[in-house]
PDB file of N, CA and C in Angstrom:
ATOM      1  N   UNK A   1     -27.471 -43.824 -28.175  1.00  0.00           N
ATOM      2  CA  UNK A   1     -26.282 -44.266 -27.495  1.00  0.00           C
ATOM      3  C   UNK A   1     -25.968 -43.321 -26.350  1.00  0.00           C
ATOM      4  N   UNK A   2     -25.997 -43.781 -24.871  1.00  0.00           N
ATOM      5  CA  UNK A   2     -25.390 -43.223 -23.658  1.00  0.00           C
ATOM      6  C   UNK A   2     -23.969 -43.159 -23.792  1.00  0.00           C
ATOM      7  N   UNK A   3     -23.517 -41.995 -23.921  1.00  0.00           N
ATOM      8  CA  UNK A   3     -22.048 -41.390 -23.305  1.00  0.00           C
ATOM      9  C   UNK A   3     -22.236 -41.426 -21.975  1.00  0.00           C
ATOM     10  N   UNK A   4     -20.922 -41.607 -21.589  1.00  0.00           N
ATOM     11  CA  UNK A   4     -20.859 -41.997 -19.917  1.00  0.00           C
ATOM     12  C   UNK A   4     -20.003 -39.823 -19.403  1.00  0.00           C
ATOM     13  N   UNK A   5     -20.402 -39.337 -18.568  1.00  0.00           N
ATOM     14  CA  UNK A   5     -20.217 -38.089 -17.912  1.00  0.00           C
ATOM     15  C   UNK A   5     -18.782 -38.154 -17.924  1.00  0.00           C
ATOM     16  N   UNK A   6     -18.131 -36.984 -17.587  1.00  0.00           N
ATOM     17  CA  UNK A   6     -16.824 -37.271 -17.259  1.00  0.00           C
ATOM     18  C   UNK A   6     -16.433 -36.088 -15.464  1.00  0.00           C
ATOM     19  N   UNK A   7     -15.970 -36.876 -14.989  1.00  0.00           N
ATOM     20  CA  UNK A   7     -16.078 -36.604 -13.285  1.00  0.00           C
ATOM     21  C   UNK A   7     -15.229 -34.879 -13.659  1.00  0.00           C
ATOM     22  N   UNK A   8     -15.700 -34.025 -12.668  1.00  0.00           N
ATOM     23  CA  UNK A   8     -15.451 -32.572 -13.339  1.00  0.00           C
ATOM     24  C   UNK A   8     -14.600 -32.656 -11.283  1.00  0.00           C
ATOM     25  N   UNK A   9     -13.131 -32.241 -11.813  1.00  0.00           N
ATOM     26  CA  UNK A   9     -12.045 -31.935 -10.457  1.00  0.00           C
ATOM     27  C   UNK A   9     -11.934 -30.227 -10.670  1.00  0.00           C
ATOM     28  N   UNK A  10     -12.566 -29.955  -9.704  1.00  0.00           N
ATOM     29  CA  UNK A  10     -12.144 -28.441  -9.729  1.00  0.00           C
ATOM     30  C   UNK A  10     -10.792 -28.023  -8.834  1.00  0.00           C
ATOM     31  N   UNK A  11      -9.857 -27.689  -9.474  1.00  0.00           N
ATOM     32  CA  UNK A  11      -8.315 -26.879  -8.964  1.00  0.00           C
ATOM     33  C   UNK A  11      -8.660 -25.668  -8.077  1.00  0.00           C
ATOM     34  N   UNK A  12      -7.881 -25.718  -7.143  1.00  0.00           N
ATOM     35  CA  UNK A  12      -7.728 -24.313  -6.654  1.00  0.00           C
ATOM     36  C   UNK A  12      -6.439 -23.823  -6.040  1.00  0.00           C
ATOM     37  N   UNK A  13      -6.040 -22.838  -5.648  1.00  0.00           N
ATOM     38  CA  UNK A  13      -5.208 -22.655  -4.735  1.00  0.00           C
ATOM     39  C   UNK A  13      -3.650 -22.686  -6.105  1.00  0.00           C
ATOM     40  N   UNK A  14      -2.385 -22.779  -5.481  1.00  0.00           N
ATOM     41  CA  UNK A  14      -1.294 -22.525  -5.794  1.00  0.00           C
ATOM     42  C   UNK A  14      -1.207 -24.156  -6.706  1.00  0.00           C
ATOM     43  N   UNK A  15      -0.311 -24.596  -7.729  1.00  0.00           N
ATOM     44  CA  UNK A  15      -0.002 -25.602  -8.448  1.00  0.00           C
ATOM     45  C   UNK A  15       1.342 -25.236  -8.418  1.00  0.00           C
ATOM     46  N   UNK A  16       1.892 -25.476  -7.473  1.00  0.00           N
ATOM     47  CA  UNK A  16       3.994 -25.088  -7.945  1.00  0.00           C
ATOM     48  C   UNK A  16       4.685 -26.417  -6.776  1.00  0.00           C
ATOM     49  N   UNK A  17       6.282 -26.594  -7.123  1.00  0.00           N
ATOM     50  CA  UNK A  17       6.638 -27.452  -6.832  1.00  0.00           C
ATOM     51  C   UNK A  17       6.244 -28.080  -5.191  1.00  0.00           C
ATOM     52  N   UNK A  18       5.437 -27.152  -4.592  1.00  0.00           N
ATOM     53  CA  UNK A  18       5.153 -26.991  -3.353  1.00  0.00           C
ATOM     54  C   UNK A  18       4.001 -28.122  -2.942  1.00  0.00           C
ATOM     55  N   UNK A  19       3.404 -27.982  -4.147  1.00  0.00           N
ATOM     56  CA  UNK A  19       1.751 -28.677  -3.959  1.00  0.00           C
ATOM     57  C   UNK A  19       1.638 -29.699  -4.671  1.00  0.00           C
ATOM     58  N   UNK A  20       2.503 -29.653  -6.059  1.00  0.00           N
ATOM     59  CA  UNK A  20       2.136 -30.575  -6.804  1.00  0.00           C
ATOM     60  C   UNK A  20       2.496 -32.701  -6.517  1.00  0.00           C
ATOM     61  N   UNK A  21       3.281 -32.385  -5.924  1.00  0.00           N
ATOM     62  CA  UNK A  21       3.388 -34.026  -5.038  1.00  0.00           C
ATOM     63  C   UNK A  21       2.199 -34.418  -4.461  1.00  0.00           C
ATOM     64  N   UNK A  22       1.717 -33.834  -3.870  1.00  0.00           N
ATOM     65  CA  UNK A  22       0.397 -34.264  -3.180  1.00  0.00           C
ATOM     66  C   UNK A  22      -0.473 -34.219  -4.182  1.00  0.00           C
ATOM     67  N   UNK A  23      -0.855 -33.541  -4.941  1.00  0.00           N
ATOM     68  CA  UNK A  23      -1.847 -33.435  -5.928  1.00  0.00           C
ATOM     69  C   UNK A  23      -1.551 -34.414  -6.822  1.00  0.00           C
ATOM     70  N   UNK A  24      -0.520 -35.204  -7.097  1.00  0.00           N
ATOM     71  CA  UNK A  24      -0.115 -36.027  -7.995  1.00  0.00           C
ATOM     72  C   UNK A  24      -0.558 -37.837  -7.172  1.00  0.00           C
ATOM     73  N   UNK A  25      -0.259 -37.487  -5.912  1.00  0.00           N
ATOM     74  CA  UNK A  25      -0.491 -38.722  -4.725  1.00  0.00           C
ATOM     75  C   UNK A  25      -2.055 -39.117  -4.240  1.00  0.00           C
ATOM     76  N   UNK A  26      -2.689 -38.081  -4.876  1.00  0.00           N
ATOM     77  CA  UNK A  26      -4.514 -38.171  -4.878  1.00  0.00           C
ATOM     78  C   UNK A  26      -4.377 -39.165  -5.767  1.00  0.00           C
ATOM     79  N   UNK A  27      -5.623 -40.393  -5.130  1.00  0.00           N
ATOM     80  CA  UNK A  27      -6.461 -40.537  -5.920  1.00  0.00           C
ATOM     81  C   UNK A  27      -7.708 -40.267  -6.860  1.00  0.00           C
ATOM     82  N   UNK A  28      -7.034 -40.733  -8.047  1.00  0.00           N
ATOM     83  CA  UNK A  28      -8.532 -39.944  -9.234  1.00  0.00           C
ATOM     84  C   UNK A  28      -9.786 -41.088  -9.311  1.00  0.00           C
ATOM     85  N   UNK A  29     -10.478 -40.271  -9.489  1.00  0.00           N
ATOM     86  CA  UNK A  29     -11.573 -41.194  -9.616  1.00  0.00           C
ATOM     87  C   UNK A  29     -11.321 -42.155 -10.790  1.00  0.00           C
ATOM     88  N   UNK A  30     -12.326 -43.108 -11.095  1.00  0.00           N
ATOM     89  CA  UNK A  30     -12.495 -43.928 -12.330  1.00  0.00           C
ATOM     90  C   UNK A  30     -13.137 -42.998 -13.483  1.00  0.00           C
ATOM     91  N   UNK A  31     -12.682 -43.705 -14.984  1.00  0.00           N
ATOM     92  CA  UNK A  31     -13.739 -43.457 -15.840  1.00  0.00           C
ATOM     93  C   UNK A  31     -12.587 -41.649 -16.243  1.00  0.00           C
ATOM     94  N   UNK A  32     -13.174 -40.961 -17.298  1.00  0.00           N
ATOM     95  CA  UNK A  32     -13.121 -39.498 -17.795  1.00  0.00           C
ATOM     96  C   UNK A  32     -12.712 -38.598 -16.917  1.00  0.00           C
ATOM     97  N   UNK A  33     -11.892 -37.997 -17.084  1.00  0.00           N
ATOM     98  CA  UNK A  33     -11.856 -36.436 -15.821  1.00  0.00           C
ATOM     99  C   UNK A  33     -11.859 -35.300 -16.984  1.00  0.00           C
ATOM    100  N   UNK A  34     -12.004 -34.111 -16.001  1.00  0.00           N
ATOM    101  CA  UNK A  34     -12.039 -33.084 -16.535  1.00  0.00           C
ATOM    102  C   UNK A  34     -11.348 -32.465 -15.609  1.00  0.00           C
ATOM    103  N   UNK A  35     -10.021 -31.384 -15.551  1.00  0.00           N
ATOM    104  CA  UNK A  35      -9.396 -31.220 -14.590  1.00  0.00           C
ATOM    105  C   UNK A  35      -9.733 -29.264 -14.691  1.00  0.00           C
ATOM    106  N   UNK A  36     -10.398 -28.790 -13.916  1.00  0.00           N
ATOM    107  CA  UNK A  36     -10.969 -27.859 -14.370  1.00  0.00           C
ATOM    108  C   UNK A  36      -9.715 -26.469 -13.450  1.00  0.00           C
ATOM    109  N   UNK A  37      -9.357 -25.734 -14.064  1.00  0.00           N
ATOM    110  CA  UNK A  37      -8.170 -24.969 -13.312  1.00  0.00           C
ATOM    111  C   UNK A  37      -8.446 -23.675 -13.310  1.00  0.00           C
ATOM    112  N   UNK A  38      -9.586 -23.301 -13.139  1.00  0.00           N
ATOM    113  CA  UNK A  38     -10.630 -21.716 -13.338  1.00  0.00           C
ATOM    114  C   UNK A  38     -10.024 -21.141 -12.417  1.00  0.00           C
ATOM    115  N   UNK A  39      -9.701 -21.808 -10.956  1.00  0.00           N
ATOM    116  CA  UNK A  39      -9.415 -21.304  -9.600  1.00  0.00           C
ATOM    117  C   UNK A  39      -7.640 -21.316  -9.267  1.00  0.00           C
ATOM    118  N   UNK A  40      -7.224 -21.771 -10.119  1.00  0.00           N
ATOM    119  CA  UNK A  40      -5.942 -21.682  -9.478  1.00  0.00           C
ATOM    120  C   UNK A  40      -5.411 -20.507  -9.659  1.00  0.00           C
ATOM    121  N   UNK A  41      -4.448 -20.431  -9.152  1.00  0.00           N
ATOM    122  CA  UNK A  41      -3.740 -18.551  -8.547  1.00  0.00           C
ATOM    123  C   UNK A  41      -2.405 -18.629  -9.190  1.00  0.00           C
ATOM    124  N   UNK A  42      -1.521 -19.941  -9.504  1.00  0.00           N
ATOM    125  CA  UNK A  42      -0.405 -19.564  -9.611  1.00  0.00           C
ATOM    126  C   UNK A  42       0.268 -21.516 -10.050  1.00  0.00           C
ATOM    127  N   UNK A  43       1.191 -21.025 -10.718  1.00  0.00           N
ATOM    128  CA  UNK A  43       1.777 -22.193 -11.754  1.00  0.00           C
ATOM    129  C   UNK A  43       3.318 -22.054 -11.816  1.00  0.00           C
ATOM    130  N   UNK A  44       3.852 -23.650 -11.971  1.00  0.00           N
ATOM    131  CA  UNK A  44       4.942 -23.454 -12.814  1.00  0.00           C
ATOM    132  C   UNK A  44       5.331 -24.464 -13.521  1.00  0.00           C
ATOM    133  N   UNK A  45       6.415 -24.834 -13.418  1.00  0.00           N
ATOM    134  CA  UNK A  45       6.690 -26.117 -14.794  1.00  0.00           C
ATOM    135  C   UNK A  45       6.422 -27.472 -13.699  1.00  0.00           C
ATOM    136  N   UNK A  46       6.045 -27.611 -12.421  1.00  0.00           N
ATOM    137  CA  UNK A  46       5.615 -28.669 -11.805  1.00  0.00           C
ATOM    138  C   UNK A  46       4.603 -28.971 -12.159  1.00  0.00           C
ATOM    139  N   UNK A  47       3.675 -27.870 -12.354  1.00  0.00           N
ATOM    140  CA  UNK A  47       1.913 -28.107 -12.787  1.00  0.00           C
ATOM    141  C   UNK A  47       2.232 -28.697 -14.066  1.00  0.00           C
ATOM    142  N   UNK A  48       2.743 -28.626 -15.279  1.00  0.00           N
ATOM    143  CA  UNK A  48       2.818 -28.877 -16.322  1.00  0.00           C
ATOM    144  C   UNK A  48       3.587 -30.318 -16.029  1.00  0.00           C
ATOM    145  N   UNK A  49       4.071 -30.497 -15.475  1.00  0.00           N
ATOM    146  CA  UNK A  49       4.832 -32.378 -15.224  1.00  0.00           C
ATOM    147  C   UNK A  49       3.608 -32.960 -14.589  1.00  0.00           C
ATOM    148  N   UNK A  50       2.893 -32.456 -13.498  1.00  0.00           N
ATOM    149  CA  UNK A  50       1.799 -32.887 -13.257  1.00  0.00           C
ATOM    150  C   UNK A  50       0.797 -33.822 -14.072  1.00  0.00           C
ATOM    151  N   UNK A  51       0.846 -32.498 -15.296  1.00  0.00           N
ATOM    152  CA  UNK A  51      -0.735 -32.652 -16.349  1.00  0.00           C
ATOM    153  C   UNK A  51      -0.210 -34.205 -17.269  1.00  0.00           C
ATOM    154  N   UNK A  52       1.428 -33.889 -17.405  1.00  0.00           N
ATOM    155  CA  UNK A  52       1.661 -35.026 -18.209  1.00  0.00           C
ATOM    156  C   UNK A  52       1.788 -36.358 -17.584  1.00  0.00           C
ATOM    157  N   UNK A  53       2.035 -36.103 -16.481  1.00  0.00           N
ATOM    158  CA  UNK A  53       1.741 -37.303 -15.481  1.00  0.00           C
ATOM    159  C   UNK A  53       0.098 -38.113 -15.496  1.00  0.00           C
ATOM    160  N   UNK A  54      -0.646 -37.074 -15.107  1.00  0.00           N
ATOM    161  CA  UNK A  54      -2.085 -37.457 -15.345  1.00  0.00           C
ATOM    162  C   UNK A  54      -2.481 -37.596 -16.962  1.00  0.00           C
ATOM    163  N   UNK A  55      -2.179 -37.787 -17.861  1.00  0.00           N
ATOM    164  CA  UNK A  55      -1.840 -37.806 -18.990  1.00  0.00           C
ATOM    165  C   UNK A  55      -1.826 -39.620 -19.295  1.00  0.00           C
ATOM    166  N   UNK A  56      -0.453 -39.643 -18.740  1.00  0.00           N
ATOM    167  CA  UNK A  56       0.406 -40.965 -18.838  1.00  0.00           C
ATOM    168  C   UNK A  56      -0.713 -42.196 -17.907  1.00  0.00           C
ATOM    169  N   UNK A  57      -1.067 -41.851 -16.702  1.00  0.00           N
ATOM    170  CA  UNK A  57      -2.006 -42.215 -15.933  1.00  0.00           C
ATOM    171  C   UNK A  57      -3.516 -43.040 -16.590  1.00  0.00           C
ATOM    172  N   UNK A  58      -3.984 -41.776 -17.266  1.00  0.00           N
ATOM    173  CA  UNK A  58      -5.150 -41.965 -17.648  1.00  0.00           C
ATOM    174  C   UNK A  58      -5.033 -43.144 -18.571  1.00  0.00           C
ATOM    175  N   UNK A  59      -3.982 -42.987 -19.776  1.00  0.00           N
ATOM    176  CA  UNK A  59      -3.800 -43.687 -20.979  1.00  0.00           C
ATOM    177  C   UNK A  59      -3.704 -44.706 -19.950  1.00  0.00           C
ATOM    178  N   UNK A  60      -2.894 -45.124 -18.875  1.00  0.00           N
ATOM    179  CA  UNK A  60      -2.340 -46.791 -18.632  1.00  0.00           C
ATOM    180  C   UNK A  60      -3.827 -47.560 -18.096  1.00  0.00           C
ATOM    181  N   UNK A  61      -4.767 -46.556 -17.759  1.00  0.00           N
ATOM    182  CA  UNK A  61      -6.382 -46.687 -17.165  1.00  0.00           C
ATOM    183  C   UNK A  61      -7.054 -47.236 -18.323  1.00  0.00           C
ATOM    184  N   UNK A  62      -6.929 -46.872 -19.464  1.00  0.00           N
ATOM    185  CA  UNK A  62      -7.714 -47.113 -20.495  1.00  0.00           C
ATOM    186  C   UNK A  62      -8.475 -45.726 -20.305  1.00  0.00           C
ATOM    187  N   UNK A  63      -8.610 -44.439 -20.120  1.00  0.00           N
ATOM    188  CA  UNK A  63      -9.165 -43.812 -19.935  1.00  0.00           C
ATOM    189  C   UNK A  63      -8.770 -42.450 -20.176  1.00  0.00           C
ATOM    190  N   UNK A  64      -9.481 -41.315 -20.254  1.00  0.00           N
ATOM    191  CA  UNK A  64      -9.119 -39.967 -20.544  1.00  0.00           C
ATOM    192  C   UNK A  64      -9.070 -38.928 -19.711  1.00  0.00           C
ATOM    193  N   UNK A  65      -8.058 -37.595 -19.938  1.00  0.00           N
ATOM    194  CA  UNK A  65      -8.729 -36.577 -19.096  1.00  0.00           C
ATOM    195  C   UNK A  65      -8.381 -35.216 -20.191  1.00  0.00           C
ATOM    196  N   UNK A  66      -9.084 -34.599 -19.327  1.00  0.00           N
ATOM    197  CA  UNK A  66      -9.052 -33.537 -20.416  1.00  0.00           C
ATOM    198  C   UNK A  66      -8.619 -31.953 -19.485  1.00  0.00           C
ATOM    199  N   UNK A  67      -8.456 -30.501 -20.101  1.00  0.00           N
ATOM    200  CA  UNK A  67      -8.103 -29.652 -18.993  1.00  0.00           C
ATOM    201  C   UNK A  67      -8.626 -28.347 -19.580  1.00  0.00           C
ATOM    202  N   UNK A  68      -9.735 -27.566 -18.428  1.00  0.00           N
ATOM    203  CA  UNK A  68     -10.240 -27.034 -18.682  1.00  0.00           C
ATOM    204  C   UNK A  68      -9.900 -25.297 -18.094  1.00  0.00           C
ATOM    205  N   UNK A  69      -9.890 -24.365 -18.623  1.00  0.00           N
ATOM    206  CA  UNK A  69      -8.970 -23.169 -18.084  1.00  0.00           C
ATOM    207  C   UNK A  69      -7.949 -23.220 -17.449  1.00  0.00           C
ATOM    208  N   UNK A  70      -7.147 -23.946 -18.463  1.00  0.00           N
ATOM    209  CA  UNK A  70      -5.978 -23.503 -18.063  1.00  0.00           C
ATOM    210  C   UNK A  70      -5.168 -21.992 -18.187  1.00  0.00           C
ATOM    211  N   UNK A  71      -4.395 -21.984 -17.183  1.00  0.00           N
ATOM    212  CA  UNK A  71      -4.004 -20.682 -16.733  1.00  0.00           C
ATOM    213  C   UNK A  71      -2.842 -20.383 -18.260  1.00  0.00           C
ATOM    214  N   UNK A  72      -2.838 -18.950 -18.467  1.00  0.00           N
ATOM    215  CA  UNK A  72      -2.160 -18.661 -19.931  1.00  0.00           C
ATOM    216  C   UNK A  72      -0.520 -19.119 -19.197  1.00  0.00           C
ATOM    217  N   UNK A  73      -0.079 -18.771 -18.052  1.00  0.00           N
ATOM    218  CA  UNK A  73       0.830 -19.060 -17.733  1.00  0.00           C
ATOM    219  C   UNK A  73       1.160 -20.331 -18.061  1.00  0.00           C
ATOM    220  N   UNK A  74       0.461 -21.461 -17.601  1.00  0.00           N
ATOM    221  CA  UNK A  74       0.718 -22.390 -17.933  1.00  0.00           C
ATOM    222  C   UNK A  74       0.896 -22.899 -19.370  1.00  0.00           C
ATOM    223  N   UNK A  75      -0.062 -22.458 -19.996  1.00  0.00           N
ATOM    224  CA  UNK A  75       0.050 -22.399 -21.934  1.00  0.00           C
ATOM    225  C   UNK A  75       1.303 -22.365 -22.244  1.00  0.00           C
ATOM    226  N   UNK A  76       1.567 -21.073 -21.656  1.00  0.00           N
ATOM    227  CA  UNK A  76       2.965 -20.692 -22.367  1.00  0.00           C
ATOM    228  C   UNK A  76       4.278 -21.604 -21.742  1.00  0.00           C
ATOM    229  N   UNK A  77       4.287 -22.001 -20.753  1.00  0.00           N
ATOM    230  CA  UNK A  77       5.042 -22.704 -20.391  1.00  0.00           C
ATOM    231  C   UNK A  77       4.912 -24.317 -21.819  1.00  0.00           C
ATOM    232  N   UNK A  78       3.933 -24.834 -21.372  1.00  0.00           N
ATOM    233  CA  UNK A  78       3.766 -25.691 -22.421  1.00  0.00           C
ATOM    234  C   UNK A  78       4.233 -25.574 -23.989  1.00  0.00           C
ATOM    235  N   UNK A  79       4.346 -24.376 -24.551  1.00  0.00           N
ATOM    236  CA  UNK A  79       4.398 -23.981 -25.563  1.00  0.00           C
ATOM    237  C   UNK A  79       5.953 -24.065 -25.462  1.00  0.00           C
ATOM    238  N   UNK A  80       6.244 -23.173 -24.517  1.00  0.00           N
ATOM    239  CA  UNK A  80       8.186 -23.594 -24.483  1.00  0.00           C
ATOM    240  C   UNK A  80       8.756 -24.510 -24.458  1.00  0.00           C
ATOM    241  N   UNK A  81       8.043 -25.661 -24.299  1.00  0.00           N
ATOM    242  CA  UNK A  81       8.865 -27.207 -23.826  1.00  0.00           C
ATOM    243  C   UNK A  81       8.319 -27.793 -24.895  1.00  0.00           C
ATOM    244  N   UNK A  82       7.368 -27.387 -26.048  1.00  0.00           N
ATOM    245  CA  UNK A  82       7.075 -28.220 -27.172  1.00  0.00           C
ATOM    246  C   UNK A  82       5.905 -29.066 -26.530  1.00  0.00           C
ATOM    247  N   UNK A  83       5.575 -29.275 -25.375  1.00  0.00           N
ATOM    248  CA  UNK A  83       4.481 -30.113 -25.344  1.00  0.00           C
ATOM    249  C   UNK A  83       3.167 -30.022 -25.112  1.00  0.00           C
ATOM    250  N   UNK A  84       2.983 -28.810 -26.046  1.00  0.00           N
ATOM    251  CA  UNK A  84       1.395 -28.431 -26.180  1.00  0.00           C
ATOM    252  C   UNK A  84       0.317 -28.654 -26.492  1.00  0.00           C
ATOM    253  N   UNK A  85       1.038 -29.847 -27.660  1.00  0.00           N
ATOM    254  CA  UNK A  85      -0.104 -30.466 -28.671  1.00  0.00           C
ATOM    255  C   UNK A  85      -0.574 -31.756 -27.494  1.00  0.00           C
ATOM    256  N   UNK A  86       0.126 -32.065 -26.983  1.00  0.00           N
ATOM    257  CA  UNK A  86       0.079 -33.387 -26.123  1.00  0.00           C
ATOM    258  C   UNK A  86      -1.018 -32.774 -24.758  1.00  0.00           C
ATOM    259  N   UNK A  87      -1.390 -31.466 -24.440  1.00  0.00           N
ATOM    260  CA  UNK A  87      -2.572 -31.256 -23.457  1.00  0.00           C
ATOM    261  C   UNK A  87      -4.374 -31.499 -24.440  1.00  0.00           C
ATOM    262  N   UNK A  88      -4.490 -32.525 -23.609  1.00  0.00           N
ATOM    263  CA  UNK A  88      -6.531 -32.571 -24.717  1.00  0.00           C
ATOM    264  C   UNK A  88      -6.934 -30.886 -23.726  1.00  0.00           C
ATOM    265  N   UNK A  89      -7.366 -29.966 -24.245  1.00  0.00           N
ATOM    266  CA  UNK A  89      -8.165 -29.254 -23.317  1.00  0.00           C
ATOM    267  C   UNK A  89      -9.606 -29.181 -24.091  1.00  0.00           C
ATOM    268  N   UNK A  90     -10.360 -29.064 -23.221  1.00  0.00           N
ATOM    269  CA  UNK A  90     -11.937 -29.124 -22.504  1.00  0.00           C
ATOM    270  C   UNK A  90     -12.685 -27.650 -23.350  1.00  0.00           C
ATOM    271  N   UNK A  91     -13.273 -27.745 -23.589  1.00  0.00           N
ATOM    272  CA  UNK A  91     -14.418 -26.554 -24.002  1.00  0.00           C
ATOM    273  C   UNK A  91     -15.088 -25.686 -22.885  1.00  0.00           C
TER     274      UNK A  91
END
């Protein structure tokens, strides 16, 4: 049985209320993402409305994403608002 890939978005740069509109106004590809955040520099509770946005997104797609290094900043933010269990992250 073929598993289908899942499209790998590499992050970079700042994720704060500054950026995240536009990053939210991209189009994602079809099919799986992997939202990979190795490169980003800096976070706040916009990035985290973001993720649940792309979240909400994917599900209405029929489809998944998942998030891969995420920044501890961001963790912990997640962890404060209770909605931690609700990020899939990536291996």
């Amino acid at each position: 049985m073929m598993m289908a890939t899942a499209a790998v978005i590499k992050l970079e740069g700042a994720m704060t209320l500054e950026t995240a509109a536009a990053r939210h106004a991209s189009a994602l590809p079809a099919g799986s993402i992997v939202f990979d955040f190795s490169d980003i520099t800096q976070v706040d509770s916009s990035a985290l409305a973001l993720l649940l946005a792309w979240i909400k997104r994917a599900k209405a797609h029929g489809t998944t994403v998942e998030f891969r290094a995420l920044p501890n900043a961001l963790l912990a933010l997640a962890k404060l608002y209770g909605v931690d269990t609700l990020l899939p992250l990536a291996a």
